[in-house]
N, C-alpha and C. Protein backbone atom coordinates (compact mmCIF):
# COMPACT_ATOMS: atom_id res chain seq x y z
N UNK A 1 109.57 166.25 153.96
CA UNK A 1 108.58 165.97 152.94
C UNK A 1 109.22 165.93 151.56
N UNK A 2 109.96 166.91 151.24
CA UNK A 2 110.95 166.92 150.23
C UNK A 2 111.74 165.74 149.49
N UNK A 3 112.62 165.90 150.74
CA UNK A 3 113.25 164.31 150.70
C UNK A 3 112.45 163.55 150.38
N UNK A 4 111.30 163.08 150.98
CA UNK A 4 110.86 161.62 150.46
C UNK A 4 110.22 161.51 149.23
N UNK A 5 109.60 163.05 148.63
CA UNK A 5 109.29 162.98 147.43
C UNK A 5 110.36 162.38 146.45
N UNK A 6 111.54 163.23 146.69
CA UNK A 6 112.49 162.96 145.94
C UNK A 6 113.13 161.60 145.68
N UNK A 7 113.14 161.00 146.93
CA UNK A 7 113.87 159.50 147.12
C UNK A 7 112.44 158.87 146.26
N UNK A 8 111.34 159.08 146.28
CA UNK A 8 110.12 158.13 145.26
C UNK A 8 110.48 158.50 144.00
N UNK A 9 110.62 159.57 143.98
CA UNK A 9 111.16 160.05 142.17
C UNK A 9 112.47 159.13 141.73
N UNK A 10 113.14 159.21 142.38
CA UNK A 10 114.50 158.40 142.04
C UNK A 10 113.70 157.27 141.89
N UNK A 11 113.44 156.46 142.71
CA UNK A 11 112.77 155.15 143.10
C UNK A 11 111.86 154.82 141.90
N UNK A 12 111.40 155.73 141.13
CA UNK A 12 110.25 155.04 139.94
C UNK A 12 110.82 155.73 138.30
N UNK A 13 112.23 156.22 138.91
CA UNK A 13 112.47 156.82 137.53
C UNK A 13 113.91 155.06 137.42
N UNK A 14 114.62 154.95 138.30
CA UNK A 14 115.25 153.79 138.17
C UNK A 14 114.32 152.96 137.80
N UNK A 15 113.58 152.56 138.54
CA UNK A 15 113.02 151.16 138.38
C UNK A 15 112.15 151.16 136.98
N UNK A 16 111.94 152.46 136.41
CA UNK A 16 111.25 152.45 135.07
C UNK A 16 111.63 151.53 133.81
N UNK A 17 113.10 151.63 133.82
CA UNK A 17 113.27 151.72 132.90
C UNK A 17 114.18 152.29 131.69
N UNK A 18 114.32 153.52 132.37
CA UNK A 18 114.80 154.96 132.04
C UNK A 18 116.33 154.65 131.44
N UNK A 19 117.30 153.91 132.18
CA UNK A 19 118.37 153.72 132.17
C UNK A 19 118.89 152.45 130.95
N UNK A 20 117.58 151.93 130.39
CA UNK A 20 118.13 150.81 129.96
C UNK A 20 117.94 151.00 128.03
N UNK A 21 118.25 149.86 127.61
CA UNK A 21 118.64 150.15 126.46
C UNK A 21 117.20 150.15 125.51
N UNK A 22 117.16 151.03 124.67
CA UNK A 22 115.72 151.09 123.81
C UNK A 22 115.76 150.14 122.61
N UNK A 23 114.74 150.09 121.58
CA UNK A 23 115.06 148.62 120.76
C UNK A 23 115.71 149.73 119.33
N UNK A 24 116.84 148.99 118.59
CA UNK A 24 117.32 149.89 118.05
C UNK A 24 118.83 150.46 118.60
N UNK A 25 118.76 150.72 119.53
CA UNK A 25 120.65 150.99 120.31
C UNK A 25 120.98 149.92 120.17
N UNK A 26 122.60 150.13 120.10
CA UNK A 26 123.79 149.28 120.33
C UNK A 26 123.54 147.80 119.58
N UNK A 27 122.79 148.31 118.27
CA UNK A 27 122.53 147.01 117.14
C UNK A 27 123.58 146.70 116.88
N UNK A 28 125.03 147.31 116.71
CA UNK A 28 126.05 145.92 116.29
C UNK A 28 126.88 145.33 117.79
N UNK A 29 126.91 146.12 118.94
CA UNK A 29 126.77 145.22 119.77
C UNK A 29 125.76 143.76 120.29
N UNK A 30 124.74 144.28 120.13
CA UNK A 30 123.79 142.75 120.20
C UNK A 30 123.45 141.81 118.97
N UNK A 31 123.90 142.63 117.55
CA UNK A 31 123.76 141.48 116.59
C UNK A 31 125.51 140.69 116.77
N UNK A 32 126.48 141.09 117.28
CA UNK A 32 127.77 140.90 116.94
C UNK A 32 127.59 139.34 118.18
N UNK A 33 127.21 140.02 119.44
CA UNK A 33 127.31 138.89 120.58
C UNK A 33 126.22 138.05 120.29
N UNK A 34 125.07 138.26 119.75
CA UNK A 34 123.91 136.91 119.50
C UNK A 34 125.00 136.10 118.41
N UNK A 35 125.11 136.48 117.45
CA UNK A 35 126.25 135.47 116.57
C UNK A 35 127.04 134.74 117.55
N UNK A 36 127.72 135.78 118.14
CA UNK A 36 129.64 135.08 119.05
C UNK A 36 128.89 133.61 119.66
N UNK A 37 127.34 134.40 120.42
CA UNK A 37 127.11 133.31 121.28
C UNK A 37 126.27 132.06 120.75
N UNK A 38 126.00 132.28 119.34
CA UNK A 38 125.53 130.52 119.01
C UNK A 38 126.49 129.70 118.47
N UNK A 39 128.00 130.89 118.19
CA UNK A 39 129.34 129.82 117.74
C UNK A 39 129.91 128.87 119.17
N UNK A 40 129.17 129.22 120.08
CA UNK A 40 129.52 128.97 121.76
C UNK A 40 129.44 127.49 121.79
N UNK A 41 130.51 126.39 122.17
CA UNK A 41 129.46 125.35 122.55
C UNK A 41 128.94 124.88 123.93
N UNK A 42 128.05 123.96 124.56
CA UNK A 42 127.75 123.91 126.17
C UNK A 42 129.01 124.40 126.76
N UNK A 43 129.91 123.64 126.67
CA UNK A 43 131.06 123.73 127.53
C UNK A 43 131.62 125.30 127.57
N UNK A 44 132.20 125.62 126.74
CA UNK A 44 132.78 127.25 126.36
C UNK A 44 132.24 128.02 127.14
N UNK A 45 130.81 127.67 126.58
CA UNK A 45 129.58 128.75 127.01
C UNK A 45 129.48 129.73 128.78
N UNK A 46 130.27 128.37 129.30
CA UNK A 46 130.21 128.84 131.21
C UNK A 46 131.60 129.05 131.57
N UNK A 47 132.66 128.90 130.29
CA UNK A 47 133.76 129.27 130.72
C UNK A 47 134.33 130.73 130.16
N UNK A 48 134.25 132.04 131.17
CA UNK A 48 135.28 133.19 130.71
C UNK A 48 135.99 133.12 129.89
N UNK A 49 137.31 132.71 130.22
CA UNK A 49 138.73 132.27 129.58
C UNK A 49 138.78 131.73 128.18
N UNK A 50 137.46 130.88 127.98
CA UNK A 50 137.02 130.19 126.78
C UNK A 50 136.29 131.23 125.82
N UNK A 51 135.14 131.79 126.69
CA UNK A 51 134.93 133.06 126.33
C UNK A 51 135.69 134.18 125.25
N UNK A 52 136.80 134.12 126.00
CA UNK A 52 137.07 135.62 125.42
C UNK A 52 138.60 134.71 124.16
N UNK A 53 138.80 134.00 124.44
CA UNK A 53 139.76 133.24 123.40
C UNK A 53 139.12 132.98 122.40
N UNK A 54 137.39 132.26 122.38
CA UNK A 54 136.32 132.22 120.98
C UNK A 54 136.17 133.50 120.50
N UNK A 55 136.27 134.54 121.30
CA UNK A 55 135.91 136.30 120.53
C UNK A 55 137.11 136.16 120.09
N UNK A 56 138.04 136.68 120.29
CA UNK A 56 139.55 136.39 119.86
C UNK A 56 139.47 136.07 117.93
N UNK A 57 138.88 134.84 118.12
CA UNK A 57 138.86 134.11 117.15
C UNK A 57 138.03 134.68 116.35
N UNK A 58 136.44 134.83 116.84
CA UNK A 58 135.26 135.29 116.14
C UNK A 58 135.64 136.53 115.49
N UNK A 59 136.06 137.43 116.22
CA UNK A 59 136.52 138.70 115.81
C UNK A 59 137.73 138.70 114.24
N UNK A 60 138.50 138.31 114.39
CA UNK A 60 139.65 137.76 112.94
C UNK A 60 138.73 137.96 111.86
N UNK A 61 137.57 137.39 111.11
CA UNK A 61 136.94 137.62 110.24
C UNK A 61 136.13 138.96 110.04
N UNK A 62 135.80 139.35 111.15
CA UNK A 62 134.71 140.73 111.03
C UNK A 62 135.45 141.99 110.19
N UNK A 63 134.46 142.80 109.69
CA UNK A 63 135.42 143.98 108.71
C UNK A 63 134.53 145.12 109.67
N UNK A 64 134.74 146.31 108.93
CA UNK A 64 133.32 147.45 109.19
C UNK A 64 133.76 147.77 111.01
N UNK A 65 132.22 147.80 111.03
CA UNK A 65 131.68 148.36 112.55
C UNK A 65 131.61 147.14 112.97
N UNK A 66 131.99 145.69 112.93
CA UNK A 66 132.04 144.77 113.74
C UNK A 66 133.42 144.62 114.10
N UNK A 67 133.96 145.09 113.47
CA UNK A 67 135.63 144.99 113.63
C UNK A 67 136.26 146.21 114.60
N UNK A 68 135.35 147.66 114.51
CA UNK A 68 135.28 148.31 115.65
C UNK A 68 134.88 148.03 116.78
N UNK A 69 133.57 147.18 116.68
CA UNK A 69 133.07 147.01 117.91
C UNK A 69 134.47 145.96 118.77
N UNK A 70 134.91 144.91 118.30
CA UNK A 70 135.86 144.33 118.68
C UNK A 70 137.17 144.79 118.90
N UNK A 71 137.17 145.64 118.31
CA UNK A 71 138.27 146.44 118.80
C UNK A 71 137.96 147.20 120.45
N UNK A 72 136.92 147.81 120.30
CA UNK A 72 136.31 148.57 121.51
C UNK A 72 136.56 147.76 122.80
N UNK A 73 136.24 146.28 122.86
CA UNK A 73 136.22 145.78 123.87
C UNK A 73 137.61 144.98 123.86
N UNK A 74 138.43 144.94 122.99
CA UNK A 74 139.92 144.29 123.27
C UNK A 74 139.63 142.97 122.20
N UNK A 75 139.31 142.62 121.16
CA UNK A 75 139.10 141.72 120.99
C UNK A 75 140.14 141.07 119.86
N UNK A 76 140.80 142.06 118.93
CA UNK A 76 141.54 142.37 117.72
C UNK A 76 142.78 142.42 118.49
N UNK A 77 143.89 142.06 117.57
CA UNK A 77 145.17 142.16 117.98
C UNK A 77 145.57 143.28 118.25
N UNK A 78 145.54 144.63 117.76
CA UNK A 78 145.77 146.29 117.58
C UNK A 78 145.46 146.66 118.75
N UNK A 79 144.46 146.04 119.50
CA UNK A 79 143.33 146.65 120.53
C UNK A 79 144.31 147.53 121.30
N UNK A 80 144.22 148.79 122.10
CA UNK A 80 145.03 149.27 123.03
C UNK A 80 144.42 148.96 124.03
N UNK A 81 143.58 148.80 124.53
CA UNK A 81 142.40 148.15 125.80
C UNK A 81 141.91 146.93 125.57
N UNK A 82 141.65 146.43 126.47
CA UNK A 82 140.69 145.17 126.91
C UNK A 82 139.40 145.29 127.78
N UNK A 83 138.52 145.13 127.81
CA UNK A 83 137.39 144.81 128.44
C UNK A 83 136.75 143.25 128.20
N UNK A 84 137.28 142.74 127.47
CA UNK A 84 136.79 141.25 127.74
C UNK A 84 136.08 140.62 128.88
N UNK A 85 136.44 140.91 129.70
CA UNK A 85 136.26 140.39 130.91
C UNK A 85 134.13 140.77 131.19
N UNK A 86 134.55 142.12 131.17
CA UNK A 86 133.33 142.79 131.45
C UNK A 86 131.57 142.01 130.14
N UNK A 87 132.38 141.26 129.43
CA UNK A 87 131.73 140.99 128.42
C UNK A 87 131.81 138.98 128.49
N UNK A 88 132.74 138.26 128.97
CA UNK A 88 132.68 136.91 128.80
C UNK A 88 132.03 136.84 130.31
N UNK A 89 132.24 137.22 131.61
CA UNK A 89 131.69 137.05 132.26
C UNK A 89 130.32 137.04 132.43
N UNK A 90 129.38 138.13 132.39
CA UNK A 90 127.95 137.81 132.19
C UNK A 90 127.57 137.18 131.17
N UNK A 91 128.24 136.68 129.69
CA UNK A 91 127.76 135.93 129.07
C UNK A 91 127.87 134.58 130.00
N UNK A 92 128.64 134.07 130.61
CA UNK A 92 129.02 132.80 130.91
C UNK A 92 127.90 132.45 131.95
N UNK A 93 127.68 133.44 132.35
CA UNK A 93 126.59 133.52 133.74
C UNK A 93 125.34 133.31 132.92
N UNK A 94 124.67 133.24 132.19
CA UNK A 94 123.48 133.21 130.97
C UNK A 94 122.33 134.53 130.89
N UNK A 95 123.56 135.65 131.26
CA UNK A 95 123.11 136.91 131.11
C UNK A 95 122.82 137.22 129.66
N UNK A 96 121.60 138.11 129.33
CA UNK A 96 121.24 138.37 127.86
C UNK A 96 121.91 138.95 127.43
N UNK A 97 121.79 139.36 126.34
CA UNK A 97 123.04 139.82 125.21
C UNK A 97 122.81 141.38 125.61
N UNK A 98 121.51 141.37 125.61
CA UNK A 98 120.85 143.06 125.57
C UNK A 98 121.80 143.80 126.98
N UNK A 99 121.80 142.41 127.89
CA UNK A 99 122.17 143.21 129.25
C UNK A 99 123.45 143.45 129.40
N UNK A 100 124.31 142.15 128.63
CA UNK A 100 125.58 142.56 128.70
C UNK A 100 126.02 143.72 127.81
N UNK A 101 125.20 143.58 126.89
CA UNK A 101 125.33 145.26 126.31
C UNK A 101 125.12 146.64 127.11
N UNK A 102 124.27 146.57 127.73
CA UNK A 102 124.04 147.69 128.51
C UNK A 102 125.03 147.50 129.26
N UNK A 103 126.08 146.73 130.50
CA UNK A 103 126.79 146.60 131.12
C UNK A 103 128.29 147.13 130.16
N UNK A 104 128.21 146.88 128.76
CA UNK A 104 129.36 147.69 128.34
C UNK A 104 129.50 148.59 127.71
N UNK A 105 128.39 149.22 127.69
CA UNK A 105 127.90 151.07 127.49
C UNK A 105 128.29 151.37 128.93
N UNK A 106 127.91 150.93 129.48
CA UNK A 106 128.40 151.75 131.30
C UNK A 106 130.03 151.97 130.93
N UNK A 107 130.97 150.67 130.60
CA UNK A 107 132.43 150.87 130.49
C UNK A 107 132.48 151.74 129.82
N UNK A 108 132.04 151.70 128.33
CA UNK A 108 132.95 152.33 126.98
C UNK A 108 131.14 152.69 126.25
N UNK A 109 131.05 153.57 126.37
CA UNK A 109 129.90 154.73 125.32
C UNK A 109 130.14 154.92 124.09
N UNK A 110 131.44 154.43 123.88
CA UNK A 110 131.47 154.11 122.14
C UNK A 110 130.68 153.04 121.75
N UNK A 111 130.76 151.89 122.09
CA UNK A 111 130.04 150.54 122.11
C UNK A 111 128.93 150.79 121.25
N UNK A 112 128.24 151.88 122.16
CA UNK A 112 126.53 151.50 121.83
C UNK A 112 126.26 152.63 120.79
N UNK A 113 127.21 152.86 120.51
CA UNK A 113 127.46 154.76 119.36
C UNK A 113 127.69 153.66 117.76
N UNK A 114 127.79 152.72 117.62
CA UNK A 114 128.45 152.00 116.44
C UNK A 114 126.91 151.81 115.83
N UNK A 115 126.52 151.87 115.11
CA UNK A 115 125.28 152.03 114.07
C UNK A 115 125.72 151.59 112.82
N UNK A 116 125.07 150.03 112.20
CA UNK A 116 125.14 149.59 110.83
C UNK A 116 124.69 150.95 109.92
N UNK A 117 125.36 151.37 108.76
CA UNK A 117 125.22 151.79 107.52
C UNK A 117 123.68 151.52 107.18
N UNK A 118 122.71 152.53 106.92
CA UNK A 118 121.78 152.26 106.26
C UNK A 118 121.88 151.76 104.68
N UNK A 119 121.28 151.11 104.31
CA UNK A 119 121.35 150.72 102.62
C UNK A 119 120.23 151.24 102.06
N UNK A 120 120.25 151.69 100.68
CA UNK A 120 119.61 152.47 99.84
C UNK A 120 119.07 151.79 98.86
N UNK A 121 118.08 151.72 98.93
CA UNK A 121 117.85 151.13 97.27
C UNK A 121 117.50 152.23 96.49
N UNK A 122 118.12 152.33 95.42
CA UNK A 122 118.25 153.05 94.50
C UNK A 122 116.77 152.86 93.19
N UNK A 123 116.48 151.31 93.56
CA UNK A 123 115.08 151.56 92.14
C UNK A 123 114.23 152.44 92.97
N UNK A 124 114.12 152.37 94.74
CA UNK A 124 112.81 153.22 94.83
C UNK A 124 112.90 154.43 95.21
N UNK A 125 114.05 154.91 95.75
CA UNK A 125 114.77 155.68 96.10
C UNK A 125 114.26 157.19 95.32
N UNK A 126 113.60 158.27 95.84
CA UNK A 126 113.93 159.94 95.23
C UNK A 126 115.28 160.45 95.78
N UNK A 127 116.24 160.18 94.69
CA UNK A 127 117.33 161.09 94.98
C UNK A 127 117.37 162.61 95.52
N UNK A 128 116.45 163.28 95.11
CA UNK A 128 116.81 164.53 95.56
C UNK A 128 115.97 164.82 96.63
N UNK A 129 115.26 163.43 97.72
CA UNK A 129 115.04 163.70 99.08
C UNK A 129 116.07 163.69 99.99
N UNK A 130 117.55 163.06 99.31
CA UNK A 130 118.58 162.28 100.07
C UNK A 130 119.37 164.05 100.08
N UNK A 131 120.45 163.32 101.26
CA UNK A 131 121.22 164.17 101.94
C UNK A 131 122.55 164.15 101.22
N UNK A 132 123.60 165.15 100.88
CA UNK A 132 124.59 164.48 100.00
C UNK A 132 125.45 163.81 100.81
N UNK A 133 125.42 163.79 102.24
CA UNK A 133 126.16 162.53 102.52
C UNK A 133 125.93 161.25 102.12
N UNK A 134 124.51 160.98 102.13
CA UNK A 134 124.10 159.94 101.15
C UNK A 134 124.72 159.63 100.41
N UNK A 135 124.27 161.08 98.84
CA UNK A 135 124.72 160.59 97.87
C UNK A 135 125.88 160.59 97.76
N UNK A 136 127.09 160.97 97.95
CA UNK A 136 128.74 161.04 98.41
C UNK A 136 128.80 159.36 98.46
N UNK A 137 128.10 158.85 99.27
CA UNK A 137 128.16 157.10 100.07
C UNK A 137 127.64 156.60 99.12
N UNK A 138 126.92 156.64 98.11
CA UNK A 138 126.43 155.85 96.61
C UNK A 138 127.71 155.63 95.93
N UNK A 139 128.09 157.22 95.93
CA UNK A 139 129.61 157.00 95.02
C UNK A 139 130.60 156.03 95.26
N UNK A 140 130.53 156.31 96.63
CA UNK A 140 131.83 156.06 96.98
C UNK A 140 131.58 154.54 96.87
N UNK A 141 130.48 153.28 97.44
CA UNK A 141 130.18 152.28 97.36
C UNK A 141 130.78 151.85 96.12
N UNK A 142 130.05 152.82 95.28
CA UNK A 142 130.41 151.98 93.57
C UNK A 142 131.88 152.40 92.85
N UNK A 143 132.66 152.85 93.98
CA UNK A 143 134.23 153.25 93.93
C UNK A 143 133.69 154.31 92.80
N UNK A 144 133.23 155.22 92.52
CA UNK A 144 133.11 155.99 91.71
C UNK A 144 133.46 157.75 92.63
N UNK A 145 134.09 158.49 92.06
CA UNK A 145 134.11 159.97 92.49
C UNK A 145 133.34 160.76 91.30
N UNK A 146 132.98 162.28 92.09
CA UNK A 146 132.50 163.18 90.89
C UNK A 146 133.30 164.49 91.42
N UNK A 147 134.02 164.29 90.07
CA UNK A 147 135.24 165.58 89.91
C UNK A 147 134.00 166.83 89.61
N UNK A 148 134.10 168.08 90.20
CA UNK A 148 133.77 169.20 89.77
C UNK A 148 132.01 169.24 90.80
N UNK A 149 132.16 167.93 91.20
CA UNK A 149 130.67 168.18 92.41
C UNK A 149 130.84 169.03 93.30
N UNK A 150 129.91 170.31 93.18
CA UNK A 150 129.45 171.43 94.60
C UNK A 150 128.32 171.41 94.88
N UNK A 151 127.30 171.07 94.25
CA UNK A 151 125.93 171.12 94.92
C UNK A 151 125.47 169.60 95.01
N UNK A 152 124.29 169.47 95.67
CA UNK A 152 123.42 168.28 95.30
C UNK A 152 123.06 168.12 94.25
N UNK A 153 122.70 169.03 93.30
CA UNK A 153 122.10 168.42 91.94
C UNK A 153 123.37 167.68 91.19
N UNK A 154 124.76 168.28 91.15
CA UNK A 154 126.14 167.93 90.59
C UNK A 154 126.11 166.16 91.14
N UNK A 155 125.49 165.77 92.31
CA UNK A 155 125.88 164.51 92.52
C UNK A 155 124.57 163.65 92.04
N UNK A 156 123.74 164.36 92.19
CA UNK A 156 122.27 163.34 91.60
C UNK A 156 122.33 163.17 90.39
N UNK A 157 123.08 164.10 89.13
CA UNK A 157 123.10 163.93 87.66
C UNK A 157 124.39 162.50 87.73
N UNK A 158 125.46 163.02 88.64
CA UNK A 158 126.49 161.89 88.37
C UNK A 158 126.03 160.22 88.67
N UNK A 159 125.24 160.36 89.40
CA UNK A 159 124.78 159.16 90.34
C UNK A 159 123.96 158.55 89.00
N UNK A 160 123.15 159.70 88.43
CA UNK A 160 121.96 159.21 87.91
C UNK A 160 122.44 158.50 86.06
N UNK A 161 123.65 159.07 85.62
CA UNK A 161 125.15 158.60 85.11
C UNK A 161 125.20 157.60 85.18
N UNK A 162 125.82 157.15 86.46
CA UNK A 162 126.12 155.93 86.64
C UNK A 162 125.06 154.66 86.62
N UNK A 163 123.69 155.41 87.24
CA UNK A 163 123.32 154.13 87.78
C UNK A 163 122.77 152.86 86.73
N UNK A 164 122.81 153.27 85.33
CA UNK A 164 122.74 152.00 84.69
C UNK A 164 123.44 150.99 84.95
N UNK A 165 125.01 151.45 84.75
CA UNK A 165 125.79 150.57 85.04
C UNK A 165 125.92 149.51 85.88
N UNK A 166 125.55 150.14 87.54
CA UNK A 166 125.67 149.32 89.00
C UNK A 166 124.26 149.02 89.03
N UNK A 167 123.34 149.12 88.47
CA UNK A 167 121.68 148.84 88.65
C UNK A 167 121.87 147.45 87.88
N UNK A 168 122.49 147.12 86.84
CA UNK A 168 122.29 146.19 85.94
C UNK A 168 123.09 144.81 86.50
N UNK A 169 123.82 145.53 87.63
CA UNK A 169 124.91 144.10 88.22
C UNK A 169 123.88 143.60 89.30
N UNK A 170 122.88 144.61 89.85
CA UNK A 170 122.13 143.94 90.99
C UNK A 170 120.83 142.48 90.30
N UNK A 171 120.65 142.88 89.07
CA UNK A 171 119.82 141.85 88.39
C UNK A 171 119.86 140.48 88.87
């Protein structure tokens, strides 16, 4: 009786759902491959080999967390690994981006760990709801440091310093 409870539990916790990717994960994996794949043309598109020589390429321009993510799967010259494969193949097959993503979270769990930088706007922004990693990442954006900062208030006066300056370039 046990058993078969159990084998239905498995049975409706797989088939749920449970395992797959929520909306929000592995955003610079699926914004990075929706791009790769409209630089694709018909032909490329069903070929691997073609595949992973256009990432190759696509990848050369990326900076940031797109340039990690390409690194992750072999795509950058530096790479110490490759997974290409795991990634031109179900594209070529006209597998979704979402799925081949989930297929390379199974390989490499870094993949789907890469998260774009939130951006701040600063006109609407209450500084002193923010975290000083935040504000640390204001600074640092506007290449600015604050010598003698120990608390949060030390970085919200510096920030608040500056921000004529970098407020007036966004105009």
């Amino acid at each position: 009786m046990w058993k078969v409870l159990l084998c239905l539990l498995v049975a409706f916790v797989a088939d749920s759902g449970v395992f797959s990717l929520k909306e929000g994960e592995c955003e610079v994996c699926v914004s990075v491959l929706n791009r790769f794949k409209e630089t694709l043309s018909k032909g490329d598109a069903s070929s691997p080999p073609a595949i992973e020589k256009g990432f190759r390429k696509f990848c050369k321009d990326l900076k940031l967390k797109e340039n990690r993510f390409c690194y992750y799967l072999g795509g950058t010259e530096d790479a110490a690994t490759g997974i290409l494969g795991e990634m031109s193949k179900p594209l070529s097959w006209g597998m979704p981006v979402l799925k081949v993503c989930e297929k390379l979270e199974k390989k490499d769990r870094q993949i789907c760990e890469l998260r774009y930088d939130k951006q701040i706007d600063l006109k609407n922004v209450n500084l002193k709801k923010l975290k000083v990693r935040d504000l640390k990442k204001i600074l640092n954006d506007w290449d600015e440091i604050c010598d003698g900062c120990l608390e949060k208030a030390d970085f919200i006066k510096r920030i608040e310093e500056l921000k004529p300056k970098y407020m007036r370039e966004g105009l």
